[in-house]
PDB file of N, CA and C in Angstrom:
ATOM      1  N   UNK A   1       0.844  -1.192   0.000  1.00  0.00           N
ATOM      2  CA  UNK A   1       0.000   0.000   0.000  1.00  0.00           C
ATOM      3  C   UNK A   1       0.880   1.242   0.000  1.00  0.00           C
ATOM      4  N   UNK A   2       0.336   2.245  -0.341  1.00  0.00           N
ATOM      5  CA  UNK A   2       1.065   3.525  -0.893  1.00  0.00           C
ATOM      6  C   UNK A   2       1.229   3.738   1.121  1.00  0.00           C
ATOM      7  N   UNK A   3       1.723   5.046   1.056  1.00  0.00           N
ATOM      8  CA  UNK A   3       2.245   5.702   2.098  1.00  0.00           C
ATOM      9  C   UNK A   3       0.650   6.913   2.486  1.00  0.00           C
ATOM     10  N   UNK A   4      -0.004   7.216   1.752  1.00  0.00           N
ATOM     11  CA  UNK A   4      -1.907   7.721   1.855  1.00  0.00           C
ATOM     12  C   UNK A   4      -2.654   6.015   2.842  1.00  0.00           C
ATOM     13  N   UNK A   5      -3.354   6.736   3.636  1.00  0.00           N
ATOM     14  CA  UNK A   5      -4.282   5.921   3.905  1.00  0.00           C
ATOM     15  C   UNK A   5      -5.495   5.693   2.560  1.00  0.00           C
ATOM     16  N   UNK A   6      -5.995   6.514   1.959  1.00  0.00           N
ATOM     17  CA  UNK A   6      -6.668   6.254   1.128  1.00  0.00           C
ATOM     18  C   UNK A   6      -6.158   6.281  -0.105  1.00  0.00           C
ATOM     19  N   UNK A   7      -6.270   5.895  -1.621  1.00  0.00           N
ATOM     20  CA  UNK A   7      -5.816   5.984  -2.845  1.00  0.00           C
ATOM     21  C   UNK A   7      -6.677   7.464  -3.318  1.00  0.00           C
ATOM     22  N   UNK A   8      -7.900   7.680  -2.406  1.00  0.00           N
ATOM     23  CA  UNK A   8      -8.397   8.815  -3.132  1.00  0.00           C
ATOM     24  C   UNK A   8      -9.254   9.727  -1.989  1.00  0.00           C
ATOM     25  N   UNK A   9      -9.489  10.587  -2.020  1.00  0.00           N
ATOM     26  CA  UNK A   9     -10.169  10.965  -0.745  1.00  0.00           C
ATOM     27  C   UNK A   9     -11.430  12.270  -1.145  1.00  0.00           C
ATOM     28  N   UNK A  10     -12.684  12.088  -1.561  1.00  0.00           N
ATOM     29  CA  UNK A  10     -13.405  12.942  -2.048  1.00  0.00           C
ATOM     30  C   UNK A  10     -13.994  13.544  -1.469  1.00  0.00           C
ATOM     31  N   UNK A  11     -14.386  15.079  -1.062  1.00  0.00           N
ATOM     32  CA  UNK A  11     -15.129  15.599  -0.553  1.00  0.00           C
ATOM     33  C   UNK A  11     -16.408  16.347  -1.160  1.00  0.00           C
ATOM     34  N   UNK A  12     -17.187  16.221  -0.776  1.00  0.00           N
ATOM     35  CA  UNK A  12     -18.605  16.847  -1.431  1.00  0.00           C
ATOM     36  C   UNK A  12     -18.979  17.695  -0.042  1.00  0.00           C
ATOM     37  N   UNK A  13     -18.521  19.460  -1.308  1.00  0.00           N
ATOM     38  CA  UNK A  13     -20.032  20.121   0.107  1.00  0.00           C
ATOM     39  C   UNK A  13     -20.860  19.546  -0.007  1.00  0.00           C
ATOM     40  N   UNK A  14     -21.181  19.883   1.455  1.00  0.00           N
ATOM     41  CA  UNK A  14     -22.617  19.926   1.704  1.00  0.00           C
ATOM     42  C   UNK A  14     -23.511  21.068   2.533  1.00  0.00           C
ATOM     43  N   UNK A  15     -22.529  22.140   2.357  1.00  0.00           N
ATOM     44  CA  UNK A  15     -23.166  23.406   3.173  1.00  0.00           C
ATOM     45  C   UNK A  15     -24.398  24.054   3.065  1.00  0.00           C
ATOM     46  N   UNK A  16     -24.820  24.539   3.937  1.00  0.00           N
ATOM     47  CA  UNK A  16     -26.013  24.937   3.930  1.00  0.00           C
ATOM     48  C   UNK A  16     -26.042  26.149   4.256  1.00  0.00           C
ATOM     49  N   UNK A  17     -26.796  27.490   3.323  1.00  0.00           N
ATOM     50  CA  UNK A  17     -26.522  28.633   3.853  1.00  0.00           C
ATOM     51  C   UNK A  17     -27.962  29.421   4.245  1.00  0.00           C
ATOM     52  N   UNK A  18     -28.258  30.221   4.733  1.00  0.00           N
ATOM     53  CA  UNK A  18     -29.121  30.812   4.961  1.00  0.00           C
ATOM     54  C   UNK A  18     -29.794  32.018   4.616  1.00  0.00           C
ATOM     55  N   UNK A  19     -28.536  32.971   4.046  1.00  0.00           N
ATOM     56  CA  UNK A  19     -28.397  34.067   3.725  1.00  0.00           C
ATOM     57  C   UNK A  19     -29.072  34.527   2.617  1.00  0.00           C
ATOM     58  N   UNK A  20     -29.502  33.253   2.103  1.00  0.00           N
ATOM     59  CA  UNK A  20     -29.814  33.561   0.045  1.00  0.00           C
ATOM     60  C   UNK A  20     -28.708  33.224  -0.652  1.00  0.00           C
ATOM     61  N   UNK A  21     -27.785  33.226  -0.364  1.00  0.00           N
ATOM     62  CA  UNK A  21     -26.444  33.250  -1.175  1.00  0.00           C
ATOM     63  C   UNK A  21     -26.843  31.398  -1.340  1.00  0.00           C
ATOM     64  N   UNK A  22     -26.270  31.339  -2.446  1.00  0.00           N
ATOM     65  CA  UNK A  22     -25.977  29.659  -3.584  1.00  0.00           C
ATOM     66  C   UNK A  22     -25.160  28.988  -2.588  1.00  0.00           C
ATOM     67  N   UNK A  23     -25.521  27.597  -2.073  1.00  0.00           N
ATOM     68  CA  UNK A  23     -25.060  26.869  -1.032  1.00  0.00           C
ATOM     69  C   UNK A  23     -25.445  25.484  -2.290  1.00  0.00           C
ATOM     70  N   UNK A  24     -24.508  24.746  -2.118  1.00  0.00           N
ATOM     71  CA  UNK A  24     -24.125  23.331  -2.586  1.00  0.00           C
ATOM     72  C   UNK A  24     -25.636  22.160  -2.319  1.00  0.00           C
ATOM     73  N   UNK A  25     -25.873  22.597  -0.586  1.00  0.00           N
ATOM     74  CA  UNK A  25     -27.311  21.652  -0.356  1.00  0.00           C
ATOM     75  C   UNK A  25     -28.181  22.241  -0.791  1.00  0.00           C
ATOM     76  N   UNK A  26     -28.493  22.584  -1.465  1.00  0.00           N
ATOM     77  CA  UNK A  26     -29.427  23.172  -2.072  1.00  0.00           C
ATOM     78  C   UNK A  26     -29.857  22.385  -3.596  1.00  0.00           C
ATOM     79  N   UNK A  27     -28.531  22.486  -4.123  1.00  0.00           N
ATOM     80  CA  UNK A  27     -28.422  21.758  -5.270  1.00  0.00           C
ATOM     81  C   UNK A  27     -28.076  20.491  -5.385  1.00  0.00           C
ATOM     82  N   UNK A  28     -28.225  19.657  -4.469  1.00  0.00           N
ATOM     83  CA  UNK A  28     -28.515  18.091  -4.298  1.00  0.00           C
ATOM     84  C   UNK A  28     -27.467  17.671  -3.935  1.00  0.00           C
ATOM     85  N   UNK A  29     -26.411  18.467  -3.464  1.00  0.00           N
ATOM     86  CA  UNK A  29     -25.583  17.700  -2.571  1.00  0.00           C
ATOM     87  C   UNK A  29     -25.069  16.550  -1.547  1.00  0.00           C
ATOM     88  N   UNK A  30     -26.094  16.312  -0.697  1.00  0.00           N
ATOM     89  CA  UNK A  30     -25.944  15.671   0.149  1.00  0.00           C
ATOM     90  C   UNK A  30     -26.520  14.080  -0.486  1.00  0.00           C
ATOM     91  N   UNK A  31     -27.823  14.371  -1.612  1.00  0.00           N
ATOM     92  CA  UNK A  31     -27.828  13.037  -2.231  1.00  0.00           C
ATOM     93  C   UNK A  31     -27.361  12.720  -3.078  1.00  0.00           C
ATOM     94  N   UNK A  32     -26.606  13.388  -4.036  1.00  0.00           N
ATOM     95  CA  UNK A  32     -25.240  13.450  -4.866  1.00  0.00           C
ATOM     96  C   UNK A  32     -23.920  12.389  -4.284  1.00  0.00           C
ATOM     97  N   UNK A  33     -23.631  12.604  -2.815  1.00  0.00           N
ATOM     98  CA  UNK A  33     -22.540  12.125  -1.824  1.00  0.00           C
ATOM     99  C   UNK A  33     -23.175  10.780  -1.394  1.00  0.00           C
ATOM    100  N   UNK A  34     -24.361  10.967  -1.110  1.00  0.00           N
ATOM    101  CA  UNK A  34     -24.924   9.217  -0.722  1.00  0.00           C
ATOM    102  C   UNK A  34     -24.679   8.288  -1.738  1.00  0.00           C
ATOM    103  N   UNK A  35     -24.933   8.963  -3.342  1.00  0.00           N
ATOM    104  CA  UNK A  35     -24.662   8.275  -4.227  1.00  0.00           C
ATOM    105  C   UNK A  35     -23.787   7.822  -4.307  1.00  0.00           C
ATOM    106  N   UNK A  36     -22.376   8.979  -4.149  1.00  0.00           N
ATOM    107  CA  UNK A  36     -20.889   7.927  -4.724  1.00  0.00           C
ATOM    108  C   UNK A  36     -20.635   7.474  -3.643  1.00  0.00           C
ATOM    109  N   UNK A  37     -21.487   7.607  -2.519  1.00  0.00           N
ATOM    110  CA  UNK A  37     -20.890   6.563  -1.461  1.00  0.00           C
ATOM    111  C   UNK A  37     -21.176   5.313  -1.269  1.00  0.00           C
ATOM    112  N   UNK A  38     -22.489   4.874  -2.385  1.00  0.00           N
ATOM    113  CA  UNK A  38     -23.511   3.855  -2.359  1.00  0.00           C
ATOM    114  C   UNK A  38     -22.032   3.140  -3.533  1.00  0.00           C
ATOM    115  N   UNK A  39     -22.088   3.712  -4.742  1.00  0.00           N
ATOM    116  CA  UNK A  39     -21.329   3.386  -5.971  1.00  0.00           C
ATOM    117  C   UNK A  39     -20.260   2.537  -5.114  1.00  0.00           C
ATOM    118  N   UNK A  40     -19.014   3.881  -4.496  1.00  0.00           N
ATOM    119  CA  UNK A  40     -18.322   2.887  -4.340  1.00  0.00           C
ATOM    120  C   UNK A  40     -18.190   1.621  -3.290  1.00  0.00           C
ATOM    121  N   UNK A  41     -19.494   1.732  -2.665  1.00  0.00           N
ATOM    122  CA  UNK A  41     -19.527   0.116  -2.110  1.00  0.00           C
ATOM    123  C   UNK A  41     -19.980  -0.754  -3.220  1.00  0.00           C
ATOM    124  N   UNK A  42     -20.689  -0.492  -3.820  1.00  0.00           N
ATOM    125  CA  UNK A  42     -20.759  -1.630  -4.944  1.00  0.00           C
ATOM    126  C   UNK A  42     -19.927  -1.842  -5.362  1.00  0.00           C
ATOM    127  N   UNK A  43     -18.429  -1.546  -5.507  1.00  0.00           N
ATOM    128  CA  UNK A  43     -17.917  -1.614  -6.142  1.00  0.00           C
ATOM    129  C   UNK A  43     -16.566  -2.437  -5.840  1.00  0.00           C
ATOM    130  N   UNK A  44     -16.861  -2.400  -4.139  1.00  0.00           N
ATOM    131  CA  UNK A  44     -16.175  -2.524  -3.659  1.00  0.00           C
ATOM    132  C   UNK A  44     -14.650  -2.067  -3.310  1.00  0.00           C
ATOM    133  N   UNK A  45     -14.957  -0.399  -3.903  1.00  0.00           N
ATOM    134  CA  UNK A  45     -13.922   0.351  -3.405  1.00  0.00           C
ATOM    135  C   UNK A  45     -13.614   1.151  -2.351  1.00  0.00           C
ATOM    136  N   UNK A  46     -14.588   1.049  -1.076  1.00  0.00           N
ATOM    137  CA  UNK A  46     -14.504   1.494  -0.352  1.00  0.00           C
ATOM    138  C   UNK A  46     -13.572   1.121   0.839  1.00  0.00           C
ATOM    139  N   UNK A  47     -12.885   2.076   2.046  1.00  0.00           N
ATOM    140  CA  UNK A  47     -12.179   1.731   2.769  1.00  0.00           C
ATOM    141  C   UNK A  47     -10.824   2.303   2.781  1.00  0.00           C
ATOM    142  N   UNK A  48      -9.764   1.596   3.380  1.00  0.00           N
ATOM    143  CA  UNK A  48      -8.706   2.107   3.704  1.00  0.00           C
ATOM    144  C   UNK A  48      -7.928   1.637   1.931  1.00  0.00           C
ATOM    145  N   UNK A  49      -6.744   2.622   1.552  1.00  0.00           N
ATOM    146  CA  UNK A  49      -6.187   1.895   0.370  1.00  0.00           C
ATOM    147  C   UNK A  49      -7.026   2.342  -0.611  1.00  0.00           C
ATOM    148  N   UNK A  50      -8.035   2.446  -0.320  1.00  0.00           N
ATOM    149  CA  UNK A  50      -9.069   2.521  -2.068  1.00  0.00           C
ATOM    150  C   UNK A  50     -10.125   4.266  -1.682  1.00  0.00           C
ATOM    151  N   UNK A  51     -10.827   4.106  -1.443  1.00  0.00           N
ATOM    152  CA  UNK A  51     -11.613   5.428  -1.531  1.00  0.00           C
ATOM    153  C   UNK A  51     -12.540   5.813  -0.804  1.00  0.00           C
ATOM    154  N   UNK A  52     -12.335   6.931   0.102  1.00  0.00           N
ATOM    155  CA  UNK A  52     -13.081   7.931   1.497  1.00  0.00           C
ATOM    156  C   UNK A  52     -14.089   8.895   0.667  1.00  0.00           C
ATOM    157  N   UNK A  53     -15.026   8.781   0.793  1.00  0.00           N
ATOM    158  CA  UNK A  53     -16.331   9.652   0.338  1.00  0.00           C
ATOM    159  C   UNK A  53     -17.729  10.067   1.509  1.00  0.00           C
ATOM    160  N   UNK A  54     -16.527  11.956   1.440  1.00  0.00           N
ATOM    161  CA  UNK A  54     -17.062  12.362   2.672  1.00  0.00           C
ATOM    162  C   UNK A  54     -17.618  13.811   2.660  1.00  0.00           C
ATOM    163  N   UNK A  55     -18.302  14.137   3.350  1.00  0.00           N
ATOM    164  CA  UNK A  55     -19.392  15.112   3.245  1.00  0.00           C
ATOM    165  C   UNK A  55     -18.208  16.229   4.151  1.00  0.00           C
ATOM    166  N   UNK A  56     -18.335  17.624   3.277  1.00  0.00           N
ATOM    167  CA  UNK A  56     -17.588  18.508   4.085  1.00  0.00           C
ATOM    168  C   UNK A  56     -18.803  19.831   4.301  1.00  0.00           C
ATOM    169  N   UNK A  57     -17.877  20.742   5.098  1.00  0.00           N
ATOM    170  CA  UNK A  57     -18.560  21.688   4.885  1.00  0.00           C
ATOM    171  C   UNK A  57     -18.429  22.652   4.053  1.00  0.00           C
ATOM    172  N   UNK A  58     -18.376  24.064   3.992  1.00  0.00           N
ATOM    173  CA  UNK A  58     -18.444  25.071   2.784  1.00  0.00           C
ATOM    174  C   UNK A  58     -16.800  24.709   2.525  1.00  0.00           C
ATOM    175  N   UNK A  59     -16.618  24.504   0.996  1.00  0.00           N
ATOM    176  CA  UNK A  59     -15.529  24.639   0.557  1.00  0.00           C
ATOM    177  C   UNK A  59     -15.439  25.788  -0.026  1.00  0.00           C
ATOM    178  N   UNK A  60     -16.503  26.656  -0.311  1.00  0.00           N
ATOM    179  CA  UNK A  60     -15.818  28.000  -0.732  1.00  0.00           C
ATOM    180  C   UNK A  60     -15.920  27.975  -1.965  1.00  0.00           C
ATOM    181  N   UNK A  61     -16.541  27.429  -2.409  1.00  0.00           N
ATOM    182  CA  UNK A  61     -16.601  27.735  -4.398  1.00  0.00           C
ATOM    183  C   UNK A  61     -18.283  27.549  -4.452  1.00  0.00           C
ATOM    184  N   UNK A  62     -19.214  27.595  -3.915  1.00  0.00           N
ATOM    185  CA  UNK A  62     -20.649  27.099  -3.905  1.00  0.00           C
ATOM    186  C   UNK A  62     -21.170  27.940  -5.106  1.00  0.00           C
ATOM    187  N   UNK A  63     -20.561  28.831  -5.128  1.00  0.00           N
ATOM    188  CA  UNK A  63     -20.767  30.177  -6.705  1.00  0.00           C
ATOM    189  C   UNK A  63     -20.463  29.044  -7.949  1.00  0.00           C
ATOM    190  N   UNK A  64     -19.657  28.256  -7.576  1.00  0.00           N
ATOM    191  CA  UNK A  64     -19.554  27.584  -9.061  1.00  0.00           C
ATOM    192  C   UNK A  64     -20.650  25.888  -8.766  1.00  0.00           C
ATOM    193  N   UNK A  65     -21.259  25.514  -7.656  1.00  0.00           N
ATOM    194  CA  UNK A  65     -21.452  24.440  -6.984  1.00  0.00           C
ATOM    195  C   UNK A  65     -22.718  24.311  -8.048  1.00  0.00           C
ATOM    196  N   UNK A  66     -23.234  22.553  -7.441  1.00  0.00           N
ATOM    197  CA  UNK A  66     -22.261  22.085  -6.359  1.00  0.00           C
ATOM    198  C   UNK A  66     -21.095  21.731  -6.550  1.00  0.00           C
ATOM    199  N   UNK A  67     -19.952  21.230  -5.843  1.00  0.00           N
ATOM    200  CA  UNK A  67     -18.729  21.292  -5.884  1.00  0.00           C
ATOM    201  C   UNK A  67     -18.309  19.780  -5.302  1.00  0.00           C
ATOM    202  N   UNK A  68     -17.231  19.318  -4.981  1.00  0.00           N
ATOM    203  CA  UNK A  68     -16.223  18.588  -4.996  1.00  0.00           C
ATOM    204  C   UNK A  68     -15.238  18.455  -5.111  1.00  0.00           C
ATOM    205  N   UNK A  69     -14.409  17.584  -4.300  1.00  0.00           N
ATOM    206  CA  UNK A  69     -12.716  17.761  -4.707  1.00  0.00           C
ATOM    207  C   UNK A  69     -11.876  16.074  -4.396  1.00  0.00           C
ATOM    208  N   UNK A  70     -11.427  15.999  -5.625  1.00  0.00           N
ATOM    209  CA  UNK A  70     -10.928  14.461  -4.986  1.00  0.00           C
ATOM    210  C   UNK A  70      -9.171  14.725  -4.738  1.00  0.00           C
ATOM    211  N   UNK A  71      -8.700  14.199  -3.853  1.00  0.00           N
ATOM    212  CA  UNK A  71      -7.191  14.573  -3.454  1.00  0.00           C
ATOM    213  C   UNK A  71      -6.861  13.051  -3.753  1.00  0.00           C
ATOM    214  N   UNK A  72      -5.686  12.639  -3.851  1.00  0.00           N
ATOM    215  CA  UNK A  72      -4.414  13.823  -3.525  1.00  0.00           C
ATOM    216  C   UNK A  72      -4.304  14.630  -5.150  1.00  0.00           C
ATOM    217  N   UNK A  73      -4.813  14.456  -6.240  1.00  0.00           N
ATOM    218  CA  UNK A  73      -4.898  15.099  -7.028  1.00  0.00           C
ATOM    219  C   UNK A  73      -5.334  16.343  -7.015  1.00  0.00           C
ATOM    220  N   UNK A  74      -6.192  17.010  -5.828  1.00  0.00           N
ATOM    221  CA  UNK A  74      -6.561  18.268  -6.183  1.00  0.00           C
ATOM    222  C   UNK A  74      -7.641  18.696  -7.276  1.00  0.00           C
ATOM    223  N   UNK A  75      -8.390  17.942  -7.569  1.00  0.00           N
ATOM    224  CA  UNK A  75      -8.780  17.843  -8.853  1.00  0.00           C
ATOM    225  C   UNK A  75     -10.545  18.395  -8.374  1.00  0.00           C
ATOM    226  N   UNK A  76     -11.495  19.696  -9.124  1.00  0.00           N
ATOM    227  CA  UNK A  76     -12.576  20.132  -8.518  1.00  0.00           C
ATOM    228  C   UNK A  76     -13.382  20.020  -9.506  1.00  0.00           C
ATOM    229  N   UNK A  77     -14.716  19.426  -9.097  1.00  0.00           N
ATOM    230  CA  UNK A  77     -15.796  19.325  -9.746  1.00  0.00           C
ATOM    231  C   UNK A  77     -16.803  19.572 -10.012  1.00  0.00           C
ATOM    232  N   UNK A  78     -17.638  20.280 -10.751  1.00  0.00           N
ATOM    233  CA  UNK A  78     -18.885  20.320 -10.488  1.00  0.00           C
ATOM    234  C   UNK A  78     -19.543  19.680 -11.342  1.00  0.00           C
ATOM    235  N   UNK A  79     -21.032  19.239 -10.947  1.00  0.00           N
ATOM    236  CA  UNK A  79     -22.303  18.243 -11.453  1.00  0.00           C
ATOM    237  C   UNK A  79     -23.444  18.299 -11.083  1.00  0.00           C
ATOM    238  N   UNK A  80     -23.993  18.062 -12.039  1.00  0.00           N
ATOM    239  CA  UNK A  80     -25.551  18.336 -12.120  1.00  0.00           C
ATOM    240  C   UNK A  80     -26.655  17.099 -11.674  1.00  0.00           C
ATOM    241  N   UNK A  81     -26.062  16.011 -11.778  1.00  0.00           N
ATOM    242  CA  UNK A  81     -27.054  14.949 -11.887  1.00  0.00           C
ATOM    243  C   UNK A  81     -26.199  13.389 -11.348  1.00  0.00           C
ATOM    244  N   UNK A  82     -26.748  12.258 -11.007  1.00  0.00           N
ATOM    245  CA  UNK A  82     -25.829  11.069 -10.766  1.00  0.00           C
ATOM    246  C   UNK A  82     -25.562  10.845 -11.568  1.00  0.00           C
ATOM    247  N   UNK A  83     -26.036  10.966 -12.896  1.00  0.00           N
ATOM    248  CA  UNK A  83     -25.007  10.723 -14.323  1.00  0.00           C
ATOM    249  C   UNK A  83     -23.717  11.298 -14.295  1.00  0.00           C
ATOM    250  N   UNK A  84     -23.545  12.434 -13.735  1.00  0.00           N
ATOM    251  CA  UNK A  84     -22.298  13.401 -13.260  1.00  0.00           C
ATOM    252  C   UNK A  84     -21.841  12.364 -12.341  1.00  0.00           C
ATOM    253  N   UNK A  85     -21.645  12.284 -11.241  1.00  0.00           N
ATOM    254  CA  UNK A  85     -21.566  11.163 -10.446  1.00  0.00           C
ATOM    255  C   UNK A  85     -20.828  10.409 -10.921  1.00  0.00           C
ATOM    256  N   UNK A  86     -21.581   9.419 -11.743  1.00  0.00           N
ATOM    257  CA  UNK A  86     -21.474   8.445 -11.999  1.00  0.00           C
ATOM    258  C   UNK A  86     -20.405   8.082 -12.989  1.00  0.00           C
ATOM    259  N   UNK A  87     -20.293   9.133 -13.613  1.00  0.00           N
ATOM    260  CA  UNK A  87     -18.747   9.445 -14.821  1.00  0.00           C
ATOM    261  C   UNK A  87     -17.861  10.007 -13.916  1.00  0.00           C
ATOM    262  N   UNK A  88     -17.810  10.519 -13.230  1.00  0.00           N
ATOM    263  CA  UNK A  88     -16.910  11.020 -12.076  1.00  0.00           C
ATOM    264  C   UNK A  88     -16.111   9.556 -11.369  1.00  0.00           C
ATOM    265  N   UNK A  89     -16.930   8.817 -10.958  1.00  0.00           N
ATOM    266  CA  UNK A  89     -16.501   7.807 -10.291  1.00  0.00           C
ATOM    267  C   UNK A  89     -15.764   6.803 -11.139  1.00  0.00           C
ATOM    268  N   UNK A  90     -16.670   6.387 -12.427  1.00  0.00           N
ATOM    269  CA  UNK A  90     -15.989   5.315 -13.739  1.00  0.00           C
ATOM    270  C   UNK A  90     -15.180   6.138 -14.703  1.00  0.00           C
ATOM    271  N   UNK A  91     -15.230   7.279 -14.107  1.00  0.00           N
ATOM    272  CA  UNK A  91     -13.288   7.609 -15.056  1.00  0.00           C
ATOM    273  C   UNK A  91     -12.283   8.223 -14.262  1.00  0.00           C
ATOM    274  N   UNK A  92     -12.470   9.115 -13.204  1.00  0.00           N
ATOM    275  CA  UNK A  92     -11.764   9.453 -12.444  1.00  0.00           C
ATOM    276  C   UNK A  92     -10.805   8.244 -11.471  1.00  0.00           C
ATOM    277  N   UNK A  93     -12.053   8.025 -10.648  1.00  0.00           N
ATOM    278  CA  UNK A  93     -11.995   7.191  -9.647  1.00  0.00           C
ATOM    279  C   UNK A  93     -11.702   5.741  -9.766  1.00  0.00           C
ATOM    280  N   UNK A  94     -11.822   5.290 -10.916  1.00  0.00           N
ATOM    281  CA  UNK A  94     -11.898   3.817 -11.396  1.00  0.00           C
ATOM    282  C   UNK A  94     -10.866   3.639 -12.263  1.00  0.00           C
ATOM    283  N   UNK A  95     -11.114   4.626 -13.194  1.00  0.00           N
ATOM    284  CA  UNK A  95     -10.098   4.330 -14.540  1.00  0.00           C
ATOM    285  C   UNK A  95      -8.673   5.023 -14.731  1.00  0.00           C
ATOM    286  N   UNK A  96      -9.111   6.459 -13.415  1.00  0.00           N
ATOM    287  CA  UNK A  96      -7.597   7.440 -13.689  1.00  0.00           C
ATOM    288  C   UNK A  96      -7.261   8.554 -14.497  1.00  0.00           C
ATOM    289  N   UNK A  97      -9.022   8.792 -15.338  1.00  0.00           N
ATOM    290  CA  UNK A  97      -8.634   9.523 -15.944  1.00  0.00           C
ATOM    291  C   UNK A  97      -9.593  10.862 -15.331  1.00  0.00           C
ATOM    292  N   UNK A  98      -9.449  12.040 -15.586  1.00  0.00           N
ATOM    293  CA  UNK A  98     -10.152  13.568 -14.981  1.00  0.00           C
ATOM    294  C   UNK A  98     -11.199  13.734 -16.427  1.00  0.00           C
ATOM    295  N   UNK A  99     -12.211  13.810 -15.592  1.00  0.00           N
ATOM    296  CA  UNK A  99     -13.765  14.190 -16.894  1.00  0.00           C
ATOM    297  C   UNK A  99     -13.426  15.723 -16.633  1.00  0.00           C
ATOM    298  N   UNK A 100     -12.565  16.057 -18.106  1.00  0.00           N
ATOM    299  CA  UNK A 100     -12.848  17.506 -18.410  1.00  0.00           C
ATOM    300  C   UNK A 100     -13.668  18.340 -18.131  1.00  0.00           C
ATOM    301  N   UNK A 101     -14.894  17.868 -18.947  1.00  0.00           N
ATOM    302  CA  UNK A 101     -16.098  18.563 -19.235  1.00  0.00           C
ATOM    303  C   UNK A 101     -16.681  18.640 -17.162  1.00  0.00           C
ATOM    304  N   UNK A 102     -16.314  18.660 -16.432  1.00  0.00           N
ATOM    305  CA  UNK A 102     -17.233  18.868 -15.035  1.00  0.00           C
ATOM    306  C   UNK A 102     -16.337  19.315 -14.049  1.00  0.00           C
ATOM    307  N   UNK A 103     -14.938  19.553 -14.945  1.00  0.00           N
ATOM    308  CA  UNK A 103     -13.800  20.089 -13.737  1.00  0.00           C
ATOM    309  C   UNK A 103     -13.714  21.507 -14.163  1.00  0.00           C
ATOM    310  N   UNK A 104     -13.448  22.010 -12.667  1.00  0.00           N
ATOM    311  CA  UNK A 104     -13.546  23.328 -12.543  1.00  0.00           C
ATOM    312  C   UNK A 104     -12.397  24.226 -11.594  1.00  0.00           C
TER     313      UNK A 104
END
């Protein structure tokens, strides 16, 4: 195993704002994150070594949200739908490669 506890470590806001201002839960965040957290148990990538999919709070980009970030790549996302998701996970996360079209 690498010297990372995880091979990948994703965070999905999930902030919630009050103000009026564009907050991430709003825009389906939090069931967006259940999703790739459902995925990668099917997949059986979940755990230590393979992939942490975890709910944060405001990351600070919700203007472009919702948002995401998978480390150690650094790599930020935004998506509209579990189809987003779901290409997120089977090319990023699976295959290695960054879906252009939803990075931001």
């Amino acid at each position: 195993m690498s010297d990372t506890f995880y091979q990948h470590h994703v965070f999905f806001c999930t902030n919630e704002r009050v103000d009026g201002r564009p907050c991430c839960s709003e825009r389906g965040a939090k069931e967006a994150q259940a999703h790739a957290k459902q995925r990668m148990k099917a997949l059986n990538m979940n755990g230590q070594g393979k992939v942490r999919i975890n709910k944060a709070g405001c990351l600070d980009r919700c203007d472009e949200g919702p948002v995401l970030v998978i480390y150690p790549e650094a790599v930020w996302y935004t998506y509209v739908d579990k189809e987003d998701i779901d290409e997120i996970v089977d090319s990023h996360l699976v295959g290695g490669k960054v879906v252009e079209r939803l990075k931001i």
